[in-house]
PDB file of N, CA and C in Angstrom:
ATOM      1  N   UNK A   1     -54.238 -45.745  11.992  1.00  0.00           N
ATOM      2  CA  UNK A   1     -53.625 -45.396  10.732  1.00  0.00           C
ATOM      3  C   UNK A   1     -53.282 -43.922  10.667  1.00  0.00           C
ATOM      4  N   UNK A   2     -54.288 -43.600  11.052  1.00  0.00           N
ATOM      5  CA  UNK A   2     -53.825 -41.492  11.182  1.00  0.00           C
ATOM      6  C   UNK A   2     -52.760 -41.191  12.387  1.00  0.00           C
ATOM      7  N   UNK A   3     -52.155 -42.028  13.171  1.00  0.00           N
ATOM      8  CA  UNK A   3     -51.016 -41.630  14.090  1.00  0.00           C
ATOM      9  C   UNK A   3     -49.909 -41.699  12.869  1.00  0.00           C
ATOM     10  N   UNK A   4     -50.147 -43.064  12.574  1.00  0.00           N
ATOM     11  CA  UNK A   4     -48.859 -43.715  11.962  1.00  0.00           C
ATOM     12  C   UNK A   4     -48.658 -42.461  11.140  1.00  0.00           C
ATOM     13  N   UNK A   5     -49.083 -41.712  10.178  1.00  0.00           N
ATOM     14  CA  UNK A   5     -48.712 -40.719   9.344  1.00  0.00           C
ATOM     15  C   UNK A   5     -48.513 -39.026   9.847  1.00  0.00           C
ATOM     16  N   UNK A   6     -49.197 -39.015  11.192  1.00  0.00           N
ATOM     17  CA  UNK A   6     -48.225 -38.377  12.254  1.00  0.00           C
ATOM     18  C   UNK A   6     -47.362 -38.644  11.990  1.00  0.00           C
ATOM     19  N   UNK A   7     -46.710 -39.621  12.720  1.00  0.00           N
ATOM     20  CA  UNK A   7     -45.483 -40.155  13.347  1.00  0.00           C
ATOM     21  C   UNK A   7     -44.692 -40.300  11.810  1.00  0.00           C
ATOM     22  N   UNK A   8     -44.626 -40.709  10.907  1.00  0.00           N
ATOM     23  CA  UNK A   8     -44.072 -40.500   9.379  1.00  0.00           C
ATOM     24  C   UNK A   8     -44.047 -38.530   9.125  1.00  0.00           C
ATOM     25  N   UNK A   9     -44.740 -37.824   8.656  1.00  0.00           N
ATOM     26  CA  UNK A   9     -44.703 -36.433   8.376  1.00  0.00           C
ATOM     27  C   UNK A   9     -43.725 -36.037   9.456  1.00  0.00           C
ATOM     28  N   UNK A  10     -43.793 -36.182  11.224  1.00  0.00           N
ATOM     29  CA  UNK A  10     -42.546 -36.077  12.135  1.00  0.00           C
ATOM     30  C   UNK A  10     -41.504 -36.123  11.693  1.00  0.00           C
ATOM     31  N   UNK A  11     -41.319 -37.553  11.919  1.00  0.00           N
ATOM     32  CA  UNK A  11     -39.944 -37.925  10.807  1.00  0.00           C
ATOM     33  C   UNK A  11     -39.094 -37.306  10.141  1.00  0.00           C
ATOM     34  N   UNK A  12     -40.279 -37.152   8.835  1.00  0.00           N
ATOM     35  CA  UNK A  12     -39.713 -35.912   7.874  1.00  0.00           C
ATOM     36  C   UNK A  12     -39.303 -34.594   8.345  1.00  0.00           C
ATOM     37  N   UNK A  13     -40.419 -34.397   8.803  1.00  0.00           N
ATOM     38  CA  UNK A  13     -39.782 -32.762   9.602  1.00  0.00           C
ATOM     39  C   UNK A  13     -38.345 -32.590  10.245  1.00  0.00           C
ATOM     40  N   UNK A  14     -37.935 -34.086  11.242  1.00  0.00           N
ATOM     41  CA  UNK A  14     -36.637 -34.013  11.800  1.00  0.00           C
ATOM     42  C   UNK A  14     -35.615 -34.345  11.211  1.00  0.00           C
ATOM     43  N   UNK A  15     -36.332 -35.312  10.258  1.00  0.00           N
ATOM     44  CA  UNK A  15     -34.995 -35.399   9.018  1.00  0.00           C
ATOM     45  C   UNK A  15     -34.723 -33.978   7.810  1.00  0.00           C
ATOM     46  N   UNK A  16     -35.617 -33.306   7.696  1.00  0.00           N
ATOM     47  CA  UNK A  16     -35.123 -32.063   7.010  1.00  0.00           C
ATOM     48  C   UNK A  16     -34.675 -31.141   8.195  1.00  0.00           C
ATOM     49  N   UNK A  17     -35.043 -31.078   9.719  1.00  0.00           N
ATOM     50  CA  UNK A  17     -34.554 -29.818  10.145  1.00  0.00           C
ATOM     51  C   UNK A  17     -32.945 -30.361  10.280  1.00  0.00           C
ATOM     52  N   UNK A  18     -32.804 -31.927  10.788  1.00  0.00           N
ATOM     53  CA  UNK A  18     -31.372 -32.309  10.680  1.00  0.00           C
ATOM     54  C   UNK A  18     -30.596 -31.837   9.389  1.00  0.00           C
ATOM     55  N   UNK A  19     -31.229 -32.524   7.948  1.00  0.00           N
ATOM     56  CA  UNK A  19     -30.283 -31.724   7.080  1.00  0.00           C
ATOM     57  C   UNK A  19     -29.886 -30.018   7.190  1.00  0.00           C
ATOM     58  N   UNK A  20     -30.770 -29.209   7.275  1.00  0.00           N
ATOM     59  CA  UNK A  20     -30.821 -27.920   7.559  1.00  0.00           C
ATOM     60  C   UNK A  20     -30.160 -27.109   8.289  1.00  0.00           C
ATOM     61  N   UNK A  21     -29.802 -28.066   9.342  1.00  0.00           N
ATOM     62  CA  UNK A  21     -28.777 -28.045  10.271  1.00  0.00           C
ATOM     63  C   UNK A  21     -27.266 -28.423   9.735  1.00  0.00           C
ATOM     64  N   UNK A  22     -27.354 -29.101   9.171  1.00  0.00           N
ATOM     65  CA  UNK A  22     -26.028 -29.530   8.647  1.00  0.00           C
ATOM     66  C   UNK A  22     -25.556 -28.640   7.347  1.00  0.00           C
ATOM     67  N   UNK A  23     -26.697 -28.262   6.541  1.00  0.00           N
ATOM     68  CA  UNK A  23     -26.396 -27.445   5.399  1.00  0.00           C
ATOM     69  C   UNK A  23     -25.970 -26.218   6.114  1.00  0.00           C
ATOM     70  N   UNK A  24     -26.568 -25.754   7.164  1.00  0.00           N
ATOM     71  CA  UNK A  24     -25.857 -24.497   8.236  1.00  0.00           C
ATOM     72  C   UNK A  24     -24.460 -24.767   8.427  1.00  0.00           C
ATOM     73  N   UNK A  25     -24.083 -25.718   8.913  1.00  0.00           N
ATOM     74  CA  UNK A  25     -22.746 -26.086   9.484  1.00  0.00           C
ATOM     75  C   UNK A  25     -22.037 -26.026   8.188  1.00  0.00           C
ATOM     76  N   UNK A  26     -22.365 -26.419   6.926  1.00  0.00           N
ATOM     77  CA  UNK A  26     -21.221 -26.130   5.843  1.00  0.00           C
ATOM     78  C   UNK A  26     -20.770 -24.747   5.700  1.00  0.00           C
ATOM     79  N   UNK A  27     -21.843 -23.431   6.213  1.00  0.00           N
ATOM     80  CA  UNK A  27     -21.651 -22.151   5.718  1.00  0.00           C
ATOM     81  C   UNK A  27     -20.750 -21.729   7.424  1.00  0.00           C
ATOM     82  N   UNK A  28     -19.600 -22.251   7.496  1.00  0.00           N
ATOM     83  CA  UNK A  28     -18.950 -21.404   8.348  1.00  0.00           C
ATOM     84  C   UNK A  28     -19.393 -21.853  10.076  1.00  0.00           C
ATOM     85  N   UNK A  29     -20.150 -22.976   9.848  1.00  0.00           N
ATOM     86  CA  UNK A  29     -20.287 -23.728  11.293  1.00  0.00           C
ATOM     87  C   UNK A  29     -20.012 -24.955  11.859  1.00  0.00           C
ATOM     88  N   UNK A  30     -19.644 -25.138  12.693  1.00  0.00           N
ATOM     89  CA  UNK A  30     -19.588 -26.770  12.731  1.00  0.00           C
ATOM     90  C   UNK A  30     -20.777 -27.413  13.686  1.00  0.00           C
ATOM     91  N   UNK A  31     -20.502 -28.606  13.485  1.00  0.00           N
ATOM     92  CA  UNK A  31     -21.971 -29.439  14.129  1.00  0.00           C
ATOM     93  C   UNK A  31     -21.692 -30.352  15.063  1.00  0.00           C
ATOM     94  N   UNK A  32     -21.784 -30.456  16.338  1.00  0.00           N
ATOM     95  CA  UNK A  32     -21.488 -31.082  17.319  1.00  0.00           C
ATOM     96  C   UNK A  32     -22.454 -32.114  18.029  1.00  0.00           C
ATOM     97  N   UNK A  33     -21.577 -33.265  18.152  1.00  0.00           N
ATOM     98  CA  UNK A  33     -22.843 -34.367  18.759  1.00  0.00           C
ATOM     99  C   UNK A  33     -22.429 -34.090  20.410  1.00  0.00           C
ATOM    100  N   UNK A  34     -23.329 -33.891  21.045  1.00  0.00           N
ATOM    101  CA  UNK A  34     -22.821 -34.194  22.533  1.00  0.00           C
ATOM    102  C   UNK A  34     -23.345 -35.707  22.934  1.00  0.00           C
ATOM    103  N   UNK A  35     -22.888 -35.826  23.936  1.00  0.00           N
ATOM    104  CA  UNK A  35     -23.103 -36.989  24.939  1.00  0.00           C
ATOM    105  C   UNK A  35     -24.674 -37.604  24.524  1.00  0.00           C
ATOM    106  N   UNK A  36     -25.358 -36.828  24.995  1.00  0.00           N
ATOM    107  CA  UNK A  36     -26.814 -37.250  24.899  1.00  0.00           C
ATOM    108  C   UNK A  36     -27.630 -36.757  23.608  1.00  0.00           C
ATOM    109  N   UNK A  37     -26.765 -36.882  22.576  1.00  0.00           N
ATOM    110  CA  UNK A  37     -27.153 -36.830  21.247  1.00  0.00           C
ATOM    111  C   UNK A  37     -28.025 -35.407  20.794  1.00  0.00           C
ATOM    112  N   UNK A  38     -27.442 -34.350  21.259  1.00  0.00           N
ATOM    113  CA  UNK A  38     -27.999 -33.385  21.011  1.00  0.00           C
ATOM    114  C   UNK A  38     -27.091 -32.668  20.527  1.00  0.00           C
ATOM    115  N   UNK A  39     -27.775 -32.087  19.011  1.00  0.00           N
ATOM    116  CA  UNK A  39     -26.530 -30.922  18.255  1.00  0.00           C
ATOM    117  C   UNK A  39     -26.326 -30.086  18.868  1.00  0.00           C
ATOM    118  N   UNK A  40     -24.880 -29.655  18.983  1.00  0.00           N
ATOM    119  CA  UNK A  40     -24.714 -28.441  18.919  1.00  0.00           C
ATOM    120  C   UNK A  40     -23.933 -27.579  18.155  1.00  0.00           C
ATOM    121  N   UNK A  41     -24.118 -26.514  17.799  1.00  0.00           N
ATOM    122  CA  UNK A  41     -23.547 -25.658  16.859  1.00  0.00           C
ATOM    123  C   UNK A  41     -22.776 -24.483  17.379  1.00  0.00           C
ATOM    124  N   UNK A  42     -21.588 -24.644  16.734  1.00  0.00           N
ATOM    125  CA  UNK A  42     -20.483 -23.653  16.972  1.00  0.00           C
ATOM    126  C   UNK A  42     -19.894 -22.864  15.691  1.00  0.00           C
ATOM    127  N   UNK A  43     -19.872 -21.668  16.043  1.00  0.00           N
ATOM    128  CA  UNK A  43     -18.931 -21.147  14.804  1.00  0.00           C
ATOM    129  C   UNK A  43     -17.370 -21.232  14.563  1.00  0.00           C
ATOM    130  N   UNK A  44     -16.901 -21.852  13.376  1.00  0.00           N
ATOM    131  CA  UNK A  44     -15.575 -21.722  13.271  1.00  0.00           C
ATOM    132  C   UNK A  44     -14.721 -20.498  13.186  1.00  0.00           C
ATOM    133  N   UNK A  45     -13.795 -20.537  13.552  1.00  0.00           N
ATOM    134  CA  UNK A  45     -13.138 -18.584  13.668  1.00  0.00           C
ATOM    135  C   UNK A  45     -12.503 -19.186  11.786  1.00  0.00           C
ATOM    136  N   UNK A  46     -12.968 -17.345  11.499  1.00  0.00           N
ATOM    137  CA  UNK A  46     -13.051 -17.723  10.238  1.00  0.00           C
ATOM    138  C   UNK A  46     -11.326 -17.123   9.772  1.00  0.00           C
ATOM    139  N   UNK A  47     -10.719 -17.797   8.399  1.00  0.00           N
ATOM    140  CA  UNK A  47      -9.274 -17.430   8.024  1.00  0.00           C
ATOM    141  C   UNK A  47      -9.142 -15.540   7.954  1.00  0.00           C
ATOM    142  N   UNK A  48      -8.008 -15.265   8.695  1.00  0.00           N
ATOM    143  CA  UNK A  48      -8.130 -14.198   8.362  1.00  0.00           C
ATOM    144  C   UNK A  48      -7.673 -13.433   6.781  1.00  0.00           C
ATOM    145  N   UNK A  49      -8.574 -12.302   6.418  1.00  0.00           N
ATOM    146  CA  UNK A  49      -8.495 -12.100   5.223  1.00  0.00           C
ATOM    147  C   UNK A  49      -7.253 -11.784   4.450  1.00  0.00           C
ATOM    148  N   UNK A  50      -6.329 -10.704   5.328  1.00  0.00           N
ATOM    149  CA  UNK A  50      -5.076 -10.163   5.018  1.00  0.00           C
ATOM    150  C   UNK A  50      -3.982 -10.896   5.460  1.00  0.00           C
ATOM    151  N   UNK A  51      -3.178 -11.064   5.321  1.00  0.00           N
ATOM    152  CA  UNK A  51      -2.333 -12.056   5.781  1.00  0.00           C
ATOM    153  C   UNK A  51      -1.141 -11.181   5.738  1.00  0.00           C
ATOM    154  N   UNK A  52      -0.021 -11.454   6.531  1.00  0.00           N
ATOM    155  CA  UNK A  52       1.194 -10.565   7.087  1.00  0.00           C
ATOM    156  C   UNK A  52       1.939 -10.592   5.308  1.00  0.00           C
ATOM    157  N   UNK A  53       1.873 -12.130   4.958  1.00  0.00           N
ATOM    158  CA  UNK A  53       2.683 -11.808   3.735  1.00  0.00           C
ATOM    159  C   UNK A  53       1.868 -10.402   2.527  1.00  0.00           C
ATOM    160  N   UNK A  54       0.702 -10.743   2.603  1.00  0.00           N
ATOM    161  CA  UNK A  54      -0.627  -9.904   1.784  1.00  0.00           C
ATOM    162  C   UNK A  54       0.035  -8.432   2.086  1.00  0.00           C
ATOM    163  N   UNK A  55      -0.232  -7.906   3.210  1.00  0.00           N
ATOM    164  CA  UNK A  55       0.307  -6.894   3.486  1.00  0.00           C
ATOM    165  C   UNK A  55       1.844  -6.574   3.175  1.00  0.00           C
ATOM    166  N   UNK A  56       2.546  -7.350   3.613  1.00  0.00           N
ATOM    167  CA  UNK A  56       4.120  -6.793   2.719  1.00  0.00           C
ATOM    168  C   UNK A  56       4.166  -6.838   1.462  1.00  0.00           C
ATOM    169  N   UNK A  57       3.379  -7.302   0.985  1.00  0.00           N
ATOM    170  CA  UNK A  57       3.496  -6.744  -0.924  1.00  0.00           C
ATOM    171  C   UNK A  57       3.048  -5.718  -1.009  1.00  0.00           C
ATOM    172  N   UNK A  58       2.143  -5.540  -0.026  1.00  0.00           N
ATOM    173  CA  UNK A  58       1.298  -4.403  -0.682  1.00  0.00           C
ATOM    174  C   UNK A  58       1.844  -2.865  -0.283  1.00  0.00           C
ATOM    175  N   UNK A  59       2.738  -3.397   1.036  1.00  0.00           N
ATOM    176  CA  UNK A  59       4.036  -1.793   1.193  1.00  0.00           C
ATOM    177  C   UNK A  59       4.735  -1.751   0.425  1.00  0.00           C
ATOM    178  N   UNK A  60       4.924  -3.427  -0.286  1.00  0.00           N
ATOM    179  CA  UNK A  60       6.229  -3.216  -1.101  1.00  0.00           C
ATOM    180  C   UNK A  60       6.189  -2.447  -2.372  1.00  0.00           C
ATOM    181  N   UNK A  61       4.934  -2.947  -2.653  1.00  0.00           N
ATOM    182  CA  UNK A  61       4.123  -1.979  -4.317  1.00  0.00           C
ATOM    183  C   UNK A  61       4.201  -0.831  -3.953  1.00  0.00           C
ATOM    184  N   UNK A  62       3.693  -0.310  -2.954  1.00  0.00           N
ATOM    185  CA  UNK A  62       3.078   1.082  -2.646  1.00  0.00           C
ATOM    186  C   UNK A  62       5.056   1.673  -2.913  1.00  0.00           C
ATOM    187  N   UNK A  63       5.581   1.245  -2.110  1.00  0.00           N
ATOM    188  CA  UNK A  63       6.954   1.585  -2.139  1.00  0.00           C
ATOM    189  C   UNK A  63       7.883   1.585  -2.969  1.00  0.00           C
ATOM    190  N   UNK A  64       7.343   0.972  -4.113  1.00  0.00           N
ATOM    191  CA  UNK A  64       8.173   0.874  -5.574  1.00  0.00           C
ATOM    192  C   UNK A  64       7.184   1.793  -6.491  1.00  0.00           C
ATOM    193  N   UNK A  65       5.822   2.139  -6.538  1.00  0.00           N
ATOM    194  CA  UNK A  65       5.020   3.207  -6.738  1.00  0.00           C
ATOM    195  C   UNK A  65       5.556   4.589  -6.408  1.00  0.00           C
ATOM    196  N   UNK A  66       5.756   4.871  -5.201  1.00  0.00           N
ATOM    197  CA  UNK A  66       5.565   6.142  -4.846  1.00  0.00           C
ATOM    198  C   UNK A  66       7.450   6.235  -5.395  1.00  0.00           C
ATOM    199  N   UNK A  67       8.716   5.526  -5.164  1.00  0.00           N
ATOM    200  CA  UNK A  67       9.319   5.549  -5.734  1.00  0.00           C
ATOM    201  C   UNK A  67       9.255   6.238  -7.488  1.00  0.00           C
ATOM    202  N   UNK A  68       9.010   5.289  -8.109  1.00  0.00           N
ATOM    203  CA  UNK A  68       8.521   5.280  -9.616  1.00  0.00           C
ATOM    204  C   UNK A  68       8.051   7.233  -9.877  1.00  0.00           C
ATOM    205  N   UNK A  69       7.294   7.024  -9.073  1.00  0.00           N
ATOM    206  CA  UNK A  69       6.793   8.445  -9.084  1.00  0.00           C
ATOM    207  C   UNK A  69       7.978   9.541  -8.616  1.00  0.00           C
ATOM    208  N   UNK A  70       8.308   9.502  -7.837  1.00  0.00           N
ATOM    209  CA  UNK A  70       9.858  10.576  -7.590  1.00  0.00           C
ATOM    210  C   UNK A  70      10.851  10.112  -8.827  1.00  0.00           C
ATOM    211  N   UNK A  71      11.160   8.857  -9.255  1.00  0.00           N
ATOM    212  CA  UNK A  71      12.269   9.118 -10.351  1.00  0.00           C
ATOM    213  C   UNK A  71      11.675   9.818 -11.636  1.00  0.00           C
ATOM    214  N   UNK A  72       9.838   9.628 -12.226  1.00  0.00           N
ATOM    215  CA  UNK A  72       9.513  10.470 -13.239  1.00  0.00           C
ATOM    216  C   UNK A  72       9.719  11.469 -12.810  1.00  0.00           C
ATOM    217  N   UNK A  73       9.297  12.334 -12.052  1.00  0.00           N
ATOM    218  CA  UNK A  73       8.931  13.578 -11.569  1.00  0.00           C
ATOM    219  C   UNK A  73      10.215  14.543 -11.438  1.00  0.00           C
ATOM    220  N   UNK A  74      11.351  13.432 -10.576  1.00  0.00           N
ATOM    221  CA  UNK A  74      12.159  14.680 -10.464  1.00  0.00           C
ATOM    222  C   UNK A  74      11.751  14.920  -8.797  1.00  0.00           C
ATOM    223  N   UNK A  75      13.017  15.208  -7.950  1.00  0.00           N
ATOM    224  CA  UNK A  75      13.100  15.242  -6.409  1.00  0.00           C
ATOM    225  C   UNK A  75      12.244  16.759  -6.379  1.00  0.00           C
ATOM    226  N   UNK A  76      12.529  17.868  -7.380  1.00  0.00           N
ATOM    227  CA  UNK A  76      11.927  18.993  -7.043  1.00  0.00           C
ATOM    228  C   UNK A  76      10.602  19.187  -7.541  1.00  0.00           C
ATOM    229  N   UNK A  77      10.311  18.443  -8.550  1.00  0.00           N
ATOM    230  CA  UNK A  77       8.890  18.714  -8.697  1.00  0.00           C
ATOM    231  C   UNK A  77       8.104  17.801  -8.036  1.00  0.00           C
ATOM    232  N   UNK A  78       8.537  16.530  -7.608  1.00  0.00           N
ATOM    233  CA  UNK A  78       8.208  15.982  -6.316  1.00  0.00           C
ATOM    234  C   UNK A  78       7.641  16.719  -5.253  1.00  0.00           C
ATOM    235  N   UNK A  79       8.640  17.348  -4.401  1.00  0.00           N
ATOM    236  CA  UNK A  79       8.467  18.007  -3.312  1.00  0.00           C
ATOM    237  C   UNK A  79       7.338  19.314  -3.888  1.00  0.00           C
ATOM    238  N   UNK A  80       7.764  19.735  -4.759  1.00  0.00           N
ATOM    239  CA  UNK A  80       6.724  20.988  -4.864  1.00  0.00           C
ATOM    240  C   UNK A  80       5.486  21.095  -5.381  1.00  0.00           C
ATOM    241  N   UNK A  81       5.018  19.344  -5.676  1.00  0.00           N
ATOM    242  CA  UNK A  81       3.703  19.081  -5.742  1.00  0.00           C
ATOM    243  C   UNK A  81       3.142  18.340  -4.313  1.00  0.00           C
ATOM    244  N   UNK A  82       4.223  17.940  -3.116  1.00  0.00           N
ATOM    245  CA  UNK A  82       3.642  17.705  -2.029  1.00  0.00           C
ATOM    246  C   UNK A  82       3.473  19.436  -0.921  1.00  0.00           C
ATOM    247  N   UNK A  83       4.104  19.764  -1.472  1.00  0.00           N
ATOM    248  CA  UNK A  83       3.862  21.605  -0.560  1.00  0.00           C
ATOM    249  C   UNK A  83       2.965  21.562  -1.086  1.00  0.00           C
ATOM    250  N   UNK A  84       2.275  21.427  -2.447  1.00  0.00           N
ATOM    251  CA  UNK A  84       0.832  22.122  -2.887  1.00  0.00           C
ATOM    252  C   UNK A  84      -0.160  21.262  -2.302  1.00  0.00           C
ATOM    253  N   UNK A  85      -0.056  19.918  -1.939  1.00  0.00           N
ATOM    254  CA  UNK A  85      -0.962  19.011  -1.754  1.00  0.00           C
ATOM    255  C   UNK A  85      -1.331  19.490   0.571  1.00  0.00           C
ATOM    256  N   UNK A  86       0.114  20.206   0.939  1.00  0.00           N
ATOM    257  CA  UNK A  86      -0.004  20.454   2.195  1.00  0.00           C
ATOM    258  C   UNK A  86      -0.618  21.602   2.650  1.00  0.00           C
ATOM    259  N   UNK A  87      -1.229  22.405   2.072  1.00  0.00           N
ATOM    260  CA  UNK A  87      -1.815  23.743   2.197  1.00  0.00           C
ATOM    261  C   UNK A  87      -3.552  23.066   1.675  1.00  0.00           C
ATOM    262  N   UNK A  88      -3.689  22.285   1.387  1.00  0.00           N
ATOM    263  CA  UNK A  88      -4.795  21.735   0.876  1.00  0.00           C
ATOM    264  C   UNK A  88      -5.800  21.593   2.169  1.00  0.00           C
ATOM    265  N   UNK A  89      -7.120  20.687   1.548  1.00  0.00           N
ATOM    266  CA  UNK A  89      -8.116  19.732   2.850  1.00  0.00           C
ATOM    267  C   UNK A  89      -7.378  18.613   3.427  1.00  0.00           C
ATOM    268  N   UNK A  90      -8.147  18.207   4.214  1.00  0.00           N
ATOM    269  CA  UNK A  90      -7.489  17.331   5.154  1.00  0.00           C
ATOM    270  C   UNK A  90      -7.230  16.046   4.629  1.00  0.00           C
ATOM    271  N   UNK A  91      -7.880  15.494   3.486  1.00  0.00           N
ATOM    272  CA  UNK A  91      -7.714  14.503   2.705  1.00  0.00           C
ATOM    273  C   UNK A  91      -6.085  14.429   1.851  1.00  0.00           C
ATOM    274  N   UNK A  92      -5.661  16.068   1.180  1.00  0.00           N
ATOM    275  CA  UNK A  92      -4.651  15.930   0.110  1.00  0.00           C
ATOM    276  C   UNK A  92      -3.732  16.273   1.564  1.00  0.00           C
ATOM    277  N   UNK A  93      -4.178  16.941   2.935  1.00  0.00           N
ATOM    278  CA  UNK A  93      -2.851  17.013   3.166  1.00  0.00           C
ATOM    279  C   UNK A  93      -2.482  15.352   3.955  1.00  0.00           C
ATOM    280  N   UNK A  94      -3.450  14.605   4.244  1.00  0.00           N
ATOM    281  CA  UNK A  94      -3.149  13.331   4.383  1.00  0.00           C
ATOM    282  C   UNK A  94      -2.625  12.327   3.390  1.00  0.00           C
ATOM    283  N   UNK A  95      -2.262  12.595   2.398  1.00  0.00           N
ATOM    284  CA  UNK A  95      -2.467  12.025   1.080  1.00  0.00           C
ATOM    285  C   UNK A  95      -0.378  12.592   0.580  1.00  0.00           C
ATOM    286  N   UNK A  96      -0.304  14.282   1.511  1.00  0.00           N
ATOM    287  CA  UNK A  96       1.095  14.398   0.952  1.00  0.00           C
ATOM    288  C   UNK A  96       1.659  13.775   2.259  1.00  0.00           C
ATOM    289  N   UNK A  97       0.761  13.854   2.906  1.00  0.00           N
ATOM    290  CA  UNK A  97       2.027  12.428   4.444  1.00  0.00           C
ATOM    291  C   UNK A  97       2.690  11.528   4.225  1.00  0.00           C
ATOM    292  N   UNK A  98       1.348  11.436   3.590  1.00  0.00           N
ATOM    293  CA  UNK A  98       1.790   9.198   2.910  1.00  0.00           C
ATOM    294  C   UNK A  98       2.569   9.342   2.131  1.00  0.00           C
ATOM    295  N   UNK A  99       2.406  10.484   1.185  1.00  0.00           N
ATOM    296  CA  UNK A  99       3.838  10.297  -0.400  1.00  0.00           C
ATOM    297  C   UNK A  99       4.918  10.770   0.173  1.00  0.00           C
ATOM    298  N   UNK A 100       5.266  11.287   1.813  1.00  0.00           N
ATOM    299  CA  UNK A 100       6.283  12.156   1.744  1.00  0.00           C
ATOM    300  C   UNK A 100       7.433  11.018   1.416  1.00  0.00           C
ATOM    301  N   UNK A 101       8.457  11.876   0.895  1.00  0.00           N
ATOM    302  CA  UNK A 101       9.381  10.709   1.042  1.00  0.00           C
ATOM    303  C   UNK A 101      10.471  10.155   1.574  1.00  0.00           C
ATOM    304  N   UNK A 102      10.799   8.450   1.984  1.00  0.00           N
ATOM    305  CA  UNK A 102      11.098   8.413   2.680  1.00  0.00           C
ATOM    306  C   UNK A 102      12.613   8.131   2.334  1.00  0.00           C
ATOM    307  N   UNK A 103      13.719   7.260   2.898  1.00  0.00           N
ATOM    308  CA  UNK A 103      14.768   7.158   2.744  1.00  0.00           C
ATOM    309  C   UNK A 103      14.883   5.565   1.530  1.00  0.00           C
ATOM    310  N   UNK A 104      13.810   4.870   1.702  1.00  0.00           N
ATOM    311  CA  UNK A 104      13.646   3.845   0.858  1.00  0.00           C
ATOM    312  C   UNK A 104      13.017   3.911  -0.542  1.00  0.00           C
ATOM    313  N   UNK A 105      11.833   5.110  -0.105  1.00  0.00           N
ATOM    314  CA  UNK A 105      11.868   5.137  -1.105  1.00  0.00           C
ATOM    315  C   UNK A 105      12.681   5.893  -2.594  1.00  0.00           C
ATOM    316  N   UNK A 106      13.179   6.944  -1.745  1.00  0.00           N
ATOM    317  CA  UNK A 106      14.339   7.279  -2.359  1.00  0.00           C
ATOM    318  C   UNK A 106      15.391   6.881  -3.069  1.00  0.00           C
ATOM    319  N   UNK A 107      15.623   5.370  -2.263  1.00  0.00           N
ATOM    320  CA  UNK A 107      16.477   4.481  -3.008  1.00  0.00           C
ATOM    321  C   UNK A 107      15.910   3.842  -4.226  1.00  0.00           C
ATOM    322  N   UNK A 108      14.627   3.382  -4.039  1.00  0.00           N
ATOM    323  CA  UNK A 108      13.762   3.093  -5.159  1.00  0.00           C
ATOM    324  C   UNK A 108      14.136   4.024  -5.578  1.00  0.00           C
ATOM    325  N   UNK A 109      13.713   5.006  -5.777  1.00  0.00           N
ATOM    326  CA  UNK A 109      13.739   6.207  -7.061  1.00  0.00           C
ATOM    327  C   UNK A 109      15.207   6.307  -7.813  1.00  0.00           C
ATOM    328  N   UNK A 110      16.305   6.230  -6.880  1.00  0.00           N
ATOM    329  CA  UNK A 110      17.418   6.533  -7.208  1.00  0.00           C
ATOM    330  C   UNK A 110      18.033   5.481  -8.365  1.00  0.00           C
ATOM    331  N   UNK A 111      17.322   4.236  -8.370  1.00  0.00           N
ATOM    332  CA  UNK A 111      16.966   2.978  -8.964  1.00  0.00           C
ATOM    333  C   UNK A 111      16.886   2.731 -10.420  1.00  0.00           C
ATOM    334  N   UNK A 112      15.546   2.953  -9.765  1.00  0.00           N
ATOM    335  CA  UNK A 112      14.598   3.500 -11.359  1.00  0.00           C
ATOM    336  C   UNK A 112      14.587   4.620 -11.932  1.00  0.00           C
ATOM    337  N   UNK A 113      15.607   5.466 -11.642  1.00  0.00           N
ATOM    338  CA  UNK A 113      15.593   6.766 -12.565  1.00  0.00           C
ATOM    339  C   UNK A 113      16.568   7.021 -13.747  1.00  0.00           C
ATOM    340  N   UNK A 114      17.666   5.711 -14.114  1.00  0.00           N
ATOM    341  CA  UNK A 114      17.827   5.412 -15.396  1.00  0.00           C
ATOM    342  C   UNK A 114      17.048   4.941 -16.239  1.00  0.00           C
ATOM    343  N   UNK A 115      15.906   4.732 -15.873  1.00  0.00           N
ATOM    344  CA  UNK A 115      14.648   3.558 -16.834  1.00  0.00           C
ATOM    345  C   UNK A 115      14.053   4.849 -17.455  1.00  0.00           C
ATOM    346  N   UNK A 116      13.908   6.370 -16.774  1.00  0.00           N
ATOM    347  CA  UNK A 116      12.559   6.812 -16.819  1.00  0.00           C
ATOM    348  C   UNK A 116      13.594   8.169 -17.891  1.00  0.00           C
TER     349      UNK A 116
END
């Protein structure tokens, strides 16, 4: 009688480490039977986060932004708040790189500068 409840508490043990295993495989794994009935576990390659379209909105904003910003401003007070930003730390003069401006965005600006 004391095997038999061995052999029952076993059981249990392999039937929860099986679920356990499988509740693993929902978080980003999958669960594989081989041949001779032994799991195995693989990770799925996971979606990537940014996506090509993700990223072209997000030049496209940046590019109707930094636009927006040259038609308030004005081409000269534009430029003569990126000279001040280029004599700066290495942060603002990285910062007047990115705003310099370009030929698109220019057109943006040229755009939107009846609105403003």
């Amino acid at each position: 009688m004391n095997t038999n409840n061995e052999g029952l508490s076993a059981a249990r043990i392999i039937r929860f480490g099986l679920e356990f295993v499988r509740s693993l495989g929902a978080l980003n794994r999958l669960e594989d039977h081989a041949g001779d009935d032994v799991i195995v576990l693989a990770y799925e390659r996971p979606e990537p986060t940014i996506t090509v379209r993700g990223f072209a909105v997000l030049v496209a904003a940046f590019l109707v932004f930094k636009g927006a910003v040259i038609a308030d401003l004005g081409a000269d007070v534009y430029e003569a708040a990126l000279l001040n930003l280029q004599y700066g730390a290495w942060v603002e003069q990285a910062g007047a790189f990115i705003m310099s401006p370009d030929p698109l965005s220019q057109a943006i600006a040229a755009r939107l500068a009846p609105m403003f």
